[in-house]
C-alpha atoms as a PDB file:
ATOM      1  CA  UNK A   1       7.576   2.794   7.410  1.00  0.00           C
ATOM      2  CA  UNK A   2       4.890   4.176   5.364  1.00  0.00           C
ATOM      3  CA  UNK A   3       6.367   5.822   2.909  1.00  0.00           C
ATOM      4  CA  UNK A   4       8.308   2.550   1.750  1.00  0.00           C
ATOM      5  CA  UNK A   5       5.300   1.204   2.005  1.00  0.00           C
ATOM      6  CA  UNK A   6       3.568   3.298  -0.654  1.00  0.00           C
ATOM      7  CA  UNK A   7       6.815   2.864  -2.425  1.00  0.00           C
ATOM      8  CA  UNK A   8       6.468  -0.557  -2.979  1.00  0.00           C
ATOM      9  CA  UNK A   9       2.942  -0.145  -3.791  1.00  0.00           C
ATOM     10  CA  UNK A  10       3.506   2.310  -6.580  1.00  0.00           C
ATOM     11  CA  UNK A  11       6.701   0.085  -7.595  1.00  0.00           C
ATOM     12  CA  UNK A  12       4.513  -2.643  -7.901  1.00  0.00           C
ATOM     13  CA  UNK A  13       1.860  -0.924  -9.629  1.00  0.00           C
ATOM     14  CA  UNK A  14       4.653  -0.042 -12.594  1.00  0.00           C
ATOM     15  CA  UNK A  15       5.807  -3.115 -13.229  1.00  0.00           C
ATOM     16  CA  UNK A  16       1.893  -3.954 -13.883  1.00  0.00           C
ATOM     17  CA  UNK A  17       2.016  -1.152 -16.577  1.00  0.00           C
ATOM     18  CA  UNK A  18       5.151  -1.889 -17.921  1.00  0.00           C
ATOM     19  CA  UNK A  19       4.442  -5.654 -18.308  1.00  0.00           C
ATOM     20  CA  UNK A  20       1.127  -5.379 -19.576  1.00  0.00           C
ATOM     21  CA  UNK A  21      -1.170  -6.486 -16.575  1.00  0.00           C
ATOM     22  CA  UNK A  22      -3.901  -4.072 -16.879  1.00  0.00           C
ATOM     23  CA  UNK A  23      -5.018  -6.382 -19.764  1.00  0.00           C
ATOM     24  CA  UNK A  24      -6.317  -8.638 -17.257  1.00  0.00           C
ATOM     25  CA  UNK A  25      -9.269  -6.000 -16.395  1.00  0.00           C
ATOM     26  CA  UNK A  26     -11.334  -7.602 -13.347  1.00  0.00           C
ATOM     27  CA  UNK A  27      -7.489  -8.721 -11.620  1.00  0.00           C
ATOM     28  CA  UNK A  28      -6.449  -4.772 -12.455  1.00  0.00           C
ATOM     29  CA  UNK A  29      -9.768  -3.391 -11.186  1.00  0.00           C
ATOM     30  CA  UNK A  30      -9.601  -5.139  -8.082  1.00  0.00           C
ATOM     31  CA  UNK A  31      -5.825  -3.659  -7.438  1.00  0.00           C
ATOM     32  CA  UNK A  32      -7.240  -0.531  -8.291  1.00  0.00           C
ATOM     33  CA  UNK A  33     -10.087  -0.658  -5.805  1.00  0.00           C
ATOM     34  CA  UNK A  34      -7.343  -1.948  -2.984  1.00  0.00           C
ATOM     35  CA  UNK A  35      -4.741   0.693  -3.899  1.00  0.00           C
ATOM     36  CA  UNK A  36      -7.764   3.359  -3.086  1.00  0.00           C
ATOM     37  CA  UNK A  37      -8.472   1.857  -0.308  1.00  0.00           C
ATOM     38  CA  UNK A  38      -4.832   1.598   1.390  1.00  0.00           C
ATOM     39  CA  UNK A  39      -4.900   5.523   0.384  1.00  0.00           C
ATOM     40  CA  UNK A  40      -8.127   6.259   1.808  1.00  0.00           C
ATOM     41  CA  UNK A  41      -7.540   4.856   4.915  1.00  0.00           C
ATOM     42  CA  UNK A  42      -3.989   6.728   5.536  1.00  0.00           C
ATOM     43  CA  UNK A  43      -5.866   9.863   4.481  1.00  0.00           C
ATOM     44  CA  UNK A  44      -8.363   9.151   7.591  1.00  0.00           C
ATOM     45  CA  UNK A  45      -6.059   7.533   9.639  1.00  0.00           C
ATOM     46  CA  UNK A  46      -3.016  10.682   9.490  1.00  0.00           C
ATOM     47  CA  UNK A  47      -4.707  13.758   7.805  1.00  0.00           C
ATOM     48  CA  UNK A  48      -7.839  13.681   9.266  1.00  0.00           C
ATOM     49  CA  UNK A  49      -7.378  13.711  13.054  1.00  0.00           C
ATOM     50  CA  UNK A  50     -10.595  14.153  15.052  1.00  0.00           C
ATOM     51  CA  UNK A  51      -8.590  16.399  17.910  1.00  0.00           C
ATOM     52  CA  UNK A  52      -5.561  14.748  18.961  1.00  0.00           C
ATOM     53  CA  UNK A  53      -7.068  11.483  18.472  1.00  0.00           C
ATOM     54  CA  UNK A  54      -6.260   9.796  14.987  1.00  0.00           C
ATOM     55  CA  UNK A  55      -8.343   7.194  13.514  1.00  0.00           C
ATOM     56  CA  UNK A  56      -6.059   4.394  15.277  1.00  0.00           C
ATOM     57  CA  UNK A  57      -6.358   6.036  18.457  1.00  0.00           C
ATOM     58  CA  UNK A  58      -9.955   6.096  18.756  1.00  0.00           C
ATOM     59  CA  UNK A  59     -10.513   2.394  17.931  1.00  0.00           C
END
């Protein structure tokens, strides 16, 4: 699940470089800063546990 996930994501973000989107700096900037956050938040969520509890446990 998310591994095609992050798949897409990183598909998507190529076809952005190879068609020329990061011209568009304030659209690419704001990918950029959603990208990061998708990562961040499976870093917390999966590689981070706080015992056996994950991030989506605990909420």
């Amino acid at each position: 699940g998310a591994s095609m996930f992050f798949i897409c994501l990183f598909m998507h973000v190529g076809r952005g470089l190879y068609y020329g989107s990061y011209t568009f700096l304030e659209t690419w900037n704001i990918g950029v800063v959603l990208l990061f956050t998708v990562m961040a938040t499976a870093f917390v969520g999966y590689v981070l546990p706080w015992g056996q509890m994950s991030f989506w446990g605990a909420t």
